[in-house]
C-alpha atoms as a PDB file:
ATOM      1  CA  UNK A   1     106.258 117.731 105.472  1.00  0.00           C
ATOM      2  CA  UNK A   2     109.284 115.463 105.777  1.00  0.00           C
ATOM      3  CA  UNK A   3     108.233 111.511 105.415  1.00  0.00           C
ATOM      4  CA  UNK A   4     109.662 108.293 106.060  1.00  0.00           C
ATOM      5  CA  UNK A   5     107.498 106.304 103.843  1.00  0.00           C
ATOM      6  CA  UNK A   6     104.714 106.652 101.378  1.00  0.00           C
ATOM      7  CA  UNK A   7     102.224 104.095 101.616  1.00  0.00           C
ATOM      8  CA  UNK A   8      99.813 104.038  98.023  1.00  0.00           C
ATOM      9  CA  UNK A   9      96.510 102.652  99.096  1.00  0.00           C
ATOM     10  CA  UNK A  10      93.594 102.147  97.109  1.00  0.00           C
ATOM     11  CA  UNK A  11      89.829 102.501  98.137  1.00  0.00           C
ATOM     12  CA  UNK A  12      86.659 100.508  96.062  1.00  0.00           C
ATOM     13  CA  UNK A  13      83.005  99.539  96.633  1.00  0.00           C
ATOM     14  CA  UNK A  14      80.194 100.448  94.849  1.00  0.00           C
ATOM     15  CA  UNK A  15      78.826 104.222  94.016  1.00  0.00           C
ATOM     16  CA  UNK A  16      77.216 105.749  96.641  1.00  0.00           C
ATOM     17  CA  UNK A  17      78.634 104.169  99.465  1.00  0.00           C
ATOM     18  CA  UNK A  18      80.666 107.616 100.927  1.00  0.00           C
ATOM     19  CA  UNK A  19      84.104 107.017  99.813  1.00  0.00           C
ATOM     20  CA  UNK A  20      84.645 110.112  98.298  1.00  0.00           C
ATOM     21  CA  UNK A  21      82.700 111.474 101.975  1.00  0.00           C
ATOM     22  CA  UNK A  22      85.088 109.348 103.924  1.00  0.00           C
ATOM     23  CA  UNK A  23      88.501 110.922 102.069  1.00  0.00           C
ATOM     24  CA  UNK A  24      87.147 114.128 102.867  1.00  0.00           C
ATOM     25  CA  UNK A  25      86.515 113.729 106.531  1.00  0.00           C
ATOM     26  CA  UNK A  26      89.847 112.679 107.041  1.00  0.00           C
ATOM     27  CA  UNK A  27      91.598 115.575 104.895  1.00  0.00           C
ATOM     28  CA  UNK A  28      89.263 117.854 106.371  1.00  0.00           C
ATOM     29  CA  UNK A  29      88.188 119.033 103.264  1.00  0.00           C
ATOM     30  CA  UNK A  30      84.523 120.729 102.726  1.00  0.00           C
ATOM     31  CA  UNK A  31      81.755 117.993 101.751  1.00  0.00           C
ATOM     32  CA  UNK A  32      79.010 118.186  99.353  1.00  0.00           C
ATOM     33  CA  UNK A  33      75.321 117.978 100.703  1.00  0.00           C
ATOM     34  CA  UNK A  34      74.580 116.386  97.264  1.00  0.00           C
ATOM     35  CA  UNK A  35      75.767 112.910  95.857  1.00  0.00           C
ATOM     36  CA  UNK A  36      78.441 113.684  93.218  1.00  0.00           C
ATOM     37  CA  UNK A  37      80.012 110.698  91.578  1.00  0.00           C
ATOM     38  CA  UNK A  38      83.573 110.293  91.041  1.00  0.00           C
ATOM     39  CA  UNK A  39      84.482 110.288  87.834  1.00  0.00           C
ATOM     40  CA  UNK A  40      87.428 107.628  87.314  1.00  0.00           C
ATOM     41  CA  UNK A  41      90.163 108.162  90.222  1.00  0.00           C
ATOM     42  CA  UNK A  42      90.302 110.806  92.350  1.00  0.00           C
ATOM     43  CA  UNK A  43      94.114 111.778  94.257  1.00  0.00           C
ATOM     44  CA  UNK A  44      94.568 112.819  97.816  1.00  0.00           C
ATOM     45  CA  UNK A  45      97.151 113.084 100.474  1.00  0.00           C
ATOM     46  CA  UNK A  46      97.169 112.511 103.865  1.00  0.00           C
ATOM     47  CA  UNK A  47      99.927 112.589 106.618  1.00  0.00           C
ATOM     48  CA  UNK A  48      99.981 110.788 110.172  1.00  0.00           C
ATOM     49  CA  UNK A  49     102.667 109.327 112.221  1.00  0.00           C
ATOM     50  CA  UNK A  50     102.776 105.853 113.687  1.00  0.00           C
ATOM     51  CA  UNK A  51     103.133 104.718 117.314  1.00  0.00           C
ATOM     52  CA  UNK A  52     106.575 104.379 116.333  1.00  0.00           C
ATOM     53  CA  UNK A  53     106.936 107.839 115.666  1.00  0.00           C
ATOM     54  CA  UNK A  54     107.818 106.863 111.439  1.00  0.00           C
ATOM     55  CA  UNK A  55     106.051 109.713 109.633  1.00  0.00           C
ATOM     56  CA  UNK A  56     104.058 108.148 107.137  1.00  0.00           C
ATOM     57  CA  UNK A  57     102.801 109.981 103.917  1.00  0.00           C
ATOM     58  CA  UNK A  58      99.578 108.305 102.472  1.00  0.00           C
ATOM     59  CA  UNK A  59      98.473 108.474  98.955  1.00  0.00           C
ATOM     60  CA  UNK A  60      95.000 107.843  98.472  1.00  0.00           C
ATOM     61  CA  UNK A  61      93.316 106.831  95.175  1.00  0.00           C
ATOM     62  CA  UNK A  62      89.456 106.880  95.791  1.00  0.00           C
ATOM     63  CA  UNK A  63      88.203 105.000  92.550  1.00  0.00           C
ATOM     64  CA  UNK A  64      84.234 105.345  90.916  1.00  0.00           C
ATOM     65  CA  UNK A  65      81.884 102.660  91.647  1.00  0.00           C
ATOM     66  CA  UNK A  66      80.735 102.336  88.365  1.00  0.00           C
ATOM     67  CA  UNK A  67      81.802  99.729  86.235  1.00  0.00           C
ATOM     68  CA  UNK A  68      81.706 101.301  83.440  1.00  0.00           C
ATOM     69  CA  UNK A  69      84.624 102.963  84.541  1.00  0.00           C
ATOM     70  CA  UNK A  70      86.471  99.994  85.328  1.00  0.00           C
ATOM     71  CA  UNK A  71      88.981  99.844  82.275  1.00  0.00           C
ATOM     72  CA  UNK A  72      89.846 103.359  83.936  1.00  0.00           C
ATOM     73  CA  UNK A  73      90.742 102.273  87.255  1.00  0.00           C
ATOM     74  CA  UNK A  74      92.058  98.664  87.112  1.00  0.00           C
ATOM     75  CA  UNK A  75      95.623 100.196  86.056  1.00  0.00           C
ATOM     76  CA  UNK A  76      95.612 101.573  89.788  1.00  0.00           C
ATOM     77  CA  UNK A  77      94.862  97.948  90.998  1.00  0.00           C
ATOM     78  CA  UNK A  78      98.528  97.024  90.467  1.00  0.00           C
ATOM     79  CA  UNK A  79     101.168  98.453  92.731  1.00  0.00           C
ATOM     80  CA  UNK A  80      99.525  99.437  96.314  1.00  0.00           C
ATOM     81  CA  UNK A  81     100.444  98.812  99.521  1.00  0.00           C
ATOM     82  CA  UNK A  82      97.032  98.730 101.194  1.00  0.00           C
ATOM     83  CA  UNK A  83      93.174  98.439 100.602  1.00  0.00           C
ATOM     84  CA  UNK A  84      90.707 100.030 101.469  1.00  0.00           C
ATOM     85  CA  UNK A  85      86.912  98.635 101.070  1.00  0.00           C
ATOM     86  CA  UNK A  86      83.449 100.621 102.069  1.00  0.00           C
ATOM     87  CA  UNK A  87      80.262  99.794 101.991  1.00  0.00           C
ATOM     88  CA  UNK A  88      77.186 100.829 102.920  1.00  0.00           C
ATOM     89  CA  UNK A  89      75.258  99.517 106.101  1.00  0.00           C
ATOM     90  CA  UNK A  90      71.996 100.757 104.684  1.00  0.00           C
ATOM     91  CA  UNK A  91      72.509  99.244 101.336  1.00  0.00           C
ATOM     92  CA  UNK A  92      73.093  95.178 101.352  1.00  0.00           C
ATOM     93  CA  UNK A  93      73.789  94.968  97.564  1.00  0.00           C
ATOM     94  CA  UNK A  94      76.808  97.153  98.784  1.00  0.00           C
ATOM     95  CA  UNK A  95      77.730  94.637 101.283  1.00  0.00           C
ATOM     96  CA  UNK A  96      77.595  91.570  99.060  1.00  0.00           C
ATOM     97  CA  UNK A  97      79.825  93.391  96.300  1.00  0.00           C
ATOM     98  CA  UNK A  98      82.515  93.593  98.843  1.00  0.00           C
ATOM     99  CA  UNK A  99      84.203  89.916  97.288  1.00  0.00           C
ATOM    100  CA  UNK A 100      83.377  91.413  93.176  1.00  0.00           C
ATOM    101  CA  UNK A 101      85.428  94.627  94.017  1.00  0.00           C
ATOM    102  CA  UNK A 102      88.045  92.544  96.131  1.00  0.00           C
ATOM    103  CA  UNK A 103      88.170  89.958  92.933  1.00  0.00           C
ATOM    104  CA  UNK A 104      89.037  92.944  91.038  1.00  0.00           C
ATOM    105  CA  UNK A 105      91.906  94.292  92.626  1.00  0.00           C
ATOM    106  CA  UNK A 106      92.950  91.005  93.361  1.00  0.00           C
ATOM    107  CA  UNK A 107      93.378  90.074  89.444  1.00  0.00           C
ATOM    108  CA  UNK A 108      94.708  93.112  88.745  1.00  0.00           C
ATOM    109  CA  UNK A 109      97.112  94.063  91.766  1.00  0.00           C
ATOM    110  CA  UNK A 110     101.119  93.092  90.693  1.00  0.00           C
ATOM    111  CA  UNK A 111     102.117  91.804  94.168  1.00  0.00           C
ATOM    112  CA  UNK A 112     100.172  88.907  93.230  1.00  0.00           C
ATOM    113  CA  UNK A 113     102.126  88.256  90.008  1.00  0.00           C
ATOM    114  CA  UNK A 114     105.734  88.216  91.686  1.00  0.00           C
ATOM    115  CA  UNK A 115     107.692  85.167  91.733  1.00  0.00           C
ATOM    116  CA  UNK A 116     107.012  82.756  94.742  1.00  0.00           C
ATOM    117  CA  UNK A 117     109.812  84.421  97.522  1.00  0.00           C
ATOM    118  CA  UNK A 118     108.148  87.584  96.429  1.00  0.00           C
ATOM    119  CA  UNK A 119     104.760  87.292  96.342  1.00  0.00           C
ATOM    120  CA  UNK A 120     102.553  88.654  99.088  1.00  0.00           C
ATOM    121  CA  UNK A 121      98.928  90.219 100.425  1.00  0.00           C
ATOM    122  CA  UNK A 122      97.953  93.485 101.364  1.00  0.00           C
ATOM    123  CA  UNK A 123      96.431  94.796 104.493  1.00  0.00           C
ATOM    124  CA  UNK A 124      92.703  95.321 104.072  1.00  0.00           C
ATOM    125  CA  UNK A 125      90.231  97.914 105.752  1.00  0.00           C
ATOM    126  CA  UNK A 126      86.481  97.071 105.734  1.00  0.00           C
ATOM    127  CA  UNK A 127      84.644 100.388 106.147  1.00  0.00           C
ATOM    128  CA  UNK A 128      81.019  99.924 107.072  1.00  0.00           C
ATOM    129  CA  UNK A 129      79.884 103.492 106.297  1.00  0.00           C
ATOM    130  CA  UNK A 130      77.025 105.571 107.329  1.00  0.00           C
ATOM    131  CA  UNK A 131      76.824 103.938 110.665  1.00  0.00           C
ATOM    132  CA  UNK A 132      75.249 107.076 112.195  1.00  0.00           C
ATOM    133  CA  UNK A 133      71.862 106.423 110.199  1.00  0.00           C
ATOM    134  CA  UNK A 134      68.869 105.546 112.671  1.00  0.00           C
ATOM    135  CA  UNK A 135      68.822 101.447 113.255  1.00  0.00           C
ATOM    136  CA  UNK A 136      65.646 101.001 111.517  1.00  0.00           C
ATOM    137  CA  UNK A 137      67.267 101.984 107.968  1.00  0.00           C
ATOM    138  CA  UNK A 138      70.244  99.953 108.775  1.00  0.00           C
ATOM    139  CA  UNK A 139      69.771  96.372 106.722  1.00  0.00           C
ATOM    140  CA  UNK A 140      73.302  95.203 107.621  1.00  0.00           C
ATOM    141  CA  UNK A 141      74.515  93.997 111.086  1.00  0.00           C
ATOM    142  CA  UNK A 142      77.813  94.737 113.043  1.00  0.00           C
ATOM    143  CA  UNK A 143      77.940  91.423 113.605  1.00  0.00           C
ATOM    144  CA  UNK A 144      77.455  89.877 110.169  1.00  0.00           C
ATOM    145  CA  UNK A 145      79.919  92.594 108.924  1.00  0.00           C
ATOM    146  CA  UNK A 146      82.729  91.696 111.735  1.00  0.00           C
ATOM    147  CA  UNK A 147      81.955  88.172 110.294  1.00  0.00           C
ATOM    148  CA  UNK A 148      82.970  88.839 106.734  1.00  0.00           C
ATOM    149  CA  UNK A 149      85.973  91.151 107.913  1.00  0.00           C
ATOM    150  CA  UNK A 150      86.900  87.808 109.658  1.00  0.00           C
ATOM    151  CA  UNK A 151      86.670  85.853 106.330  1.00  0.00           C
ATOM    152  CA  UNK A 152      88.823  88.210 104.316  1.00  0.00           C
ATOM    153  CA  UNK A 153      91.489  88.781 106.558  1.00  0.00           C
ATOM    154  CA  UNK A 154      90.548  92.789 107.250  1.00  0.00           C
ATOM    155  CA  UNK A 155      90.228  95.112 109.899  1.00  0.00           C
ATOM    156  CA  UNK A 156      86.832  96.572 110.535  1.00  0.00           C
ATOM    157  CA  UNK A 157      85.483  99.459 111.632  1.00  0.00           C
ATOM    158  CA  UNK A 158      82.110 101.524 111.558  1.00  0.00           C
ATOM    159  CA  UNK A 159      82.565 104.763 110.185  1.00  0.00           C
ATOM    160  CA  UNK A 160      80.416 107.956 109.558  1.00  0.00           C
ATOM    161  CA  UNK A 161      81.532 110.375 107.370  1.00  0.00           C
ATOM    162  CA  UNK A 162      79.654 113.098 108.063  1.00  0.00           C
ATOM    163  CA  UNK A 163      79.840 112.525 111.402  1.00  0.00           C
ATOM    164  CA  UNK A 164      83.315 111.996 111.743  1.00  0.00           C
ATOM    165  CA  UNK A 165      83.165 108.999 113.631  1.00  0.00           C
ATOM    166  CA  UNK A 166      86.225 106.263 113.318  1.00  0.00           C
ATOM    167  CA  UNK A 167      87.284 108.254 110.280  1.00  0.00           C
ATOM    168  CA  UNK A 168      90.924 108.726 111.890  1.00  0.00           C
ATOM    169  CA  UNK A 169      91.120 105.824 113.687  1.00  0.00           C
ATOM    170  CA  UNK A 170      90.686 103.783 110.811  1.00  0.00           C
ATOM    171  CA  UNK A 171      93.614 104.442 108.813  1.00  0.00           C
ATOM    172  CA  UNK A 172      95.330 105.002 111.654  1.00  0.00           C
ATOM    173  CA  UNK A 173      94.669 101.305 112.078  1.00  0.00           C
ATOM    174  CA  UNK A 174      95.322 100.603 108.908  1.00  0.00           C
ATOM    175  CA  UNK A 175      98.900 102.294 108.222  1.00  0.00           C
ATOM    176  CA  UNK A 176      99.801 100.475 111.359  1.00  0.00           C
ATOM    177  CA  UNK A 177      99.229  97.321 109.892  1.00  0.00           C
ATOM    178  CA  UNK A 178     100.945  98.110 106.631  1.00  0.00           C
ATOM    179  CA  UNK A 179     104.224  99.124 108.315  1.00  0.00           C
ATOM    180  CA  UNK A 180     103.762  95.612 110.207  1.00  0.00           C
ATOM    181  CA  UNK A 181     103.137  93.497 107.392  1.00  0.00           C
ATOM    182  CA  UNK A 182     105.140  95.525 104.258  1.00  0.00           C
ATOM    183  CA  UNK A 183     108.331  96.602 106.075  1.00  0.00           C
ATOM    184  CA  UNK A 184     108.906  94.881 109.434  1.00  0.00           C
ATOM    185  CA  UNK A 185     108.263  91.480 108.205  1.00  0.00           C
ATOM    186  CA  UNK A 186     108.716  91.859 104.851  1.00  0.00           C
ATOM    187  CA  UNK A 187     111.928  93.113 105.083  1.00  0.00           C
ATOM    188  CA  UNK A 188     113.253  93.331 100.970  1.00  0.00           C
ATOM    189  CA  UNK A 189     112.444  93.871  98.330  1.00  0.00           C
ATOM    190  CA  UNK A 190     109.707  96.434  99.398  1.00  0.00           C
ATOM    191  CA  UNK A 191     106.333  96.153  98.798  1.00  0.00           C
ATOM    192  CA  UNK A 192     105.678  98.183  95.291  1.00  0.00           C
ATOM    193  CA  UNK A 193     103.139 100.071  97.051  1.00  0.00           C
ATOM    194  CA  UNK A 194     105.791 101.464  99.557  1.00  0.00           C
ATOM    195  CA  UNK A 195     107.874 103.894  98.668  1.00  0.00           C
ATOM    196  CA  UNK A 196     111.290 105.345 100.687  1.00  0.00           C
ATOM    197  CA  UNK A 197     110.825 108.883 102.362  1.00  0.00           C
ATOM    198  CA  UNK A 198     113.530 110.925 101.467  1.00  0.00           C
ATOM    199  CA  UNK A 199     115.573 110.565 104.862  1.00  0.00           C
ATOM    200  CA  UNK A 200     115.137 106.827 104.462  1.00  0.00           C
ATOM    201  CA  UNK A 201     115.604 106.489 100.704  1.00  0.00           C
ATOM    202  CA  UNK A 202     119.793 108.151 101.484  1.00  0.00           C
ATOM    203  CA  UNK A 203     120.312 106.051 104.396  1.00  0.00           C
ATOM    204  CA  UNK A 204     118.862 103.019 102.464  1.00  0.00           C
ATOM    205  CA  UNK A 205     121.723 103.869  99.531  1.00  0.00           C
ATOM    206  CA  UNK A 206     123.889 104.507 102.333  1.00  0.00           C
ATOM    207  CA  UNK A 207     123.759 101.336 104.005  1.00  0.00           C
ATOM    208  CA  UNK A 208     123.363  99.597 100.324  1.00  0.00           C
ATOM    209  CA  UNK A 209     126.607 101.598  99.050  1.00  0.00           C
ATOM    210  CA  UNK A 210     128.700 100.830 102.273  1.00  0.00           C
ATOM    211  CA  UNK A 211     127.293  96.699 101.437  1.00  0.00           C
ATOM    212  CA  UNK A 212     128.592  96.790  98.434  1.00  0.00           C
ATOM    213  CA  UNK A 213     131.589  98.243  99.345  1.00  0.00           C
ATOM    214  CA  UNK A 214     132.720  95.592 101.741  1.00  0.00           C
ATOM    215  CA  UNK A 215     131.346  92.896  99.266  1.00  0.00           C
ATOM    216  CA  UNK A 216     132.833  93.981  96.179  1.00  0.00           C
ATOM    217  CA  UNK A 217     136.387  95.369  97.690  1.00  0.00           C
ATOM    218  CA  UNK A 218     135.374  99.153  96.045  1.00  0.00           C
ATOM    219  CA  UNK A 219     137.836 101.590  97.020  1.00  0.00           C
ATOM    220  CA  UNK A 220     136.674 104.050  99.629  1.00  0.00           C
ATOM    221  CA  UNK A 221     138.761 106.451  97.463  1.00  0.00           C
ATOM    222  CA  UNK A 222     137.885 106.408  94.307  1.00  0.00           C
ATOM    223  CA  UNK A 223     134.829 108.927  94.002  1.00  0.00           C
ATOM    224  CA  UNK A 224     133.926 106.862  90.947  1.00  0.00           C
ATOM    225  CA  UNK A 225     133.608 103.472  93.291  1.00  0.00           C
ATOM    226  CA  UNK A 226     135.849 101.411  90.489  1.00  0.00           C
ATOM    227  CA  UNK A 227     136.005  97.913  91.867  1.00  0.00           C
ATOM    228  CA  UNK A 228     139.434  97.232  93.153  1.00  0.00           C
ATOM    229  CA  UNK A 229     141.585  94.681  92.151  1.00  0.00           C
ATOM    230  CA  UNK A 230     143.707  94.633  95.199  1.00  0.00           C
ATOM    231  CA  UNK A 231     143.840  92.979  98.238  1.00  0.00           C
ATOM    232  CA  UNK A 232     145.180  96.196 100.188  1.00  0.00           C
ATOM    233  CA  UNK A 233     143.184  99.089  99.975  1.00  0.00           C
ATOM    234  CA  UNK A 234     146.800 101.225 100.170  1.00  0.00           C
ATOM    235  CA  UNK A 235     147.592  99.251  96.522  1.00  0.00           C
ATOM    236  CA  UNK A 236     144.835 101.497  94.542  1.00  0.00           C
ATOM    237  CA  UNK A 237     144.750 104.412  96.880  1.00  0.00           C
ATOM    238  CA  UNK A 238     146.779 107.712  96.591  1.00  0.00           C
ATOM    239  CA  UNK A 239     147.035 107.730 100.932  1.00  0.00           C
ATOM    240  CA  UNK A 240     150.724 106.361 100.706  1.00  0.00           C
END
């Protein structure tokens, strides 16, 4: 499927939680009745297309929750465009790790390294997972939750992997906000995290190439684009 932009995005929070669950819901692809963890990163693709129409091509890179496997997964910290953070609204430990595993990526993530014009922050996605669970297991409020979103800048939702609920919208949501934040506003250089589709990445070097051109005085006839010396484009051009 033809793209206009790849968008890398990154998903954490501790083991357990249903990240691997929620990747699968929205690739439909067959879950396992039995808690499997992820060893180190695990790849996946997803497609969608914004209100805009842009098609967007997501790369997802669901990480372990383990720390021991962090020296594994902090290399994939550094060049995304988006984040992706789920925890678990029976579990409360999984809820307060949500500013460790944000501290993490943070240190590790390149965007945060670039020089001052440059520099910039990601879109985030609070997942609170396993909403369909009856109330009387659930330890962690919508409301406390929509708090915390608040205080870290993210969108929130309430999802359910297995039940397929907000899966979708989610990162719908969340792609939406990337092409907001990294490409309308952000304008250039790109986000390292986004990447040109292939229709975009020749009218990009189009545009760039025809810049340069009218910049630099290159002769529109030299298949080799040799600056020109001249002042008339006739003076280096066999069009006499």
């Amino acid at each position: 499927m033809s793209y206009d932009y790849l968008f890398k995005i990154i998903i954490i929070g501790n083991a357990y939680v249903g990240k691997t669950s929620i990747v699968s819901s929205l690739i439909n692809r067959p879950m396992s009745q039995q808690y499997q963890n992820t060893i180190g990163v695990d790849f996946s693709v997803k497609n969608l297309e914004l209100k805009n129409h842009k098609k967007i091509k997501l790369q997802l890179w669901d990480t372990a929750g383990q720390e021991t496997f962090h020296s594994i997964i902090k290399s994939y910290y550094r060049y995304v465009s988006g984040v992706i953070v789920v925890f678990d609204v029976t579990d409360r430990e999984s809820f307060q790790k949500i500013d460790y595993w944000l501290y993490q990526y943070n240190k590790e993530n390149e965007c945060n390294r670039e020089y001052k014009e440059n520099k910039h922050q990601h879109p985030i996605l609070l997942l609170g997972n396993k909403c369909d669970v009856k109330s009387s297991k659930r330890v962690v409020t919508e409301k406390e939750a929509t708090q915390k979103a608040q205080d870290i800048g993210a969108i929130y939702f309430e999802s359910s992997a297995y039940a397929n609920l907000h899966i979708q919208e989610s990162f719908q949501a969340l792609s939406e906000e990337i092409y907001d934040q990294m490409i309308h506003k952000l304008t250039i250089p790109f986000c390292k995290g986004v990447r040109l589709g292939p229709l975009q990445e020749v009218q990009y070097h189009y545009r760039k190439r025809k810049q340069d051109r009218e910049n630099e005085r290159i002769c529109f006839y030299n298949n080799d684009y040799s600056y020109s010396l001249y002042t008339n484009i006739r003076d280096c051009c066999s069009i006499m």
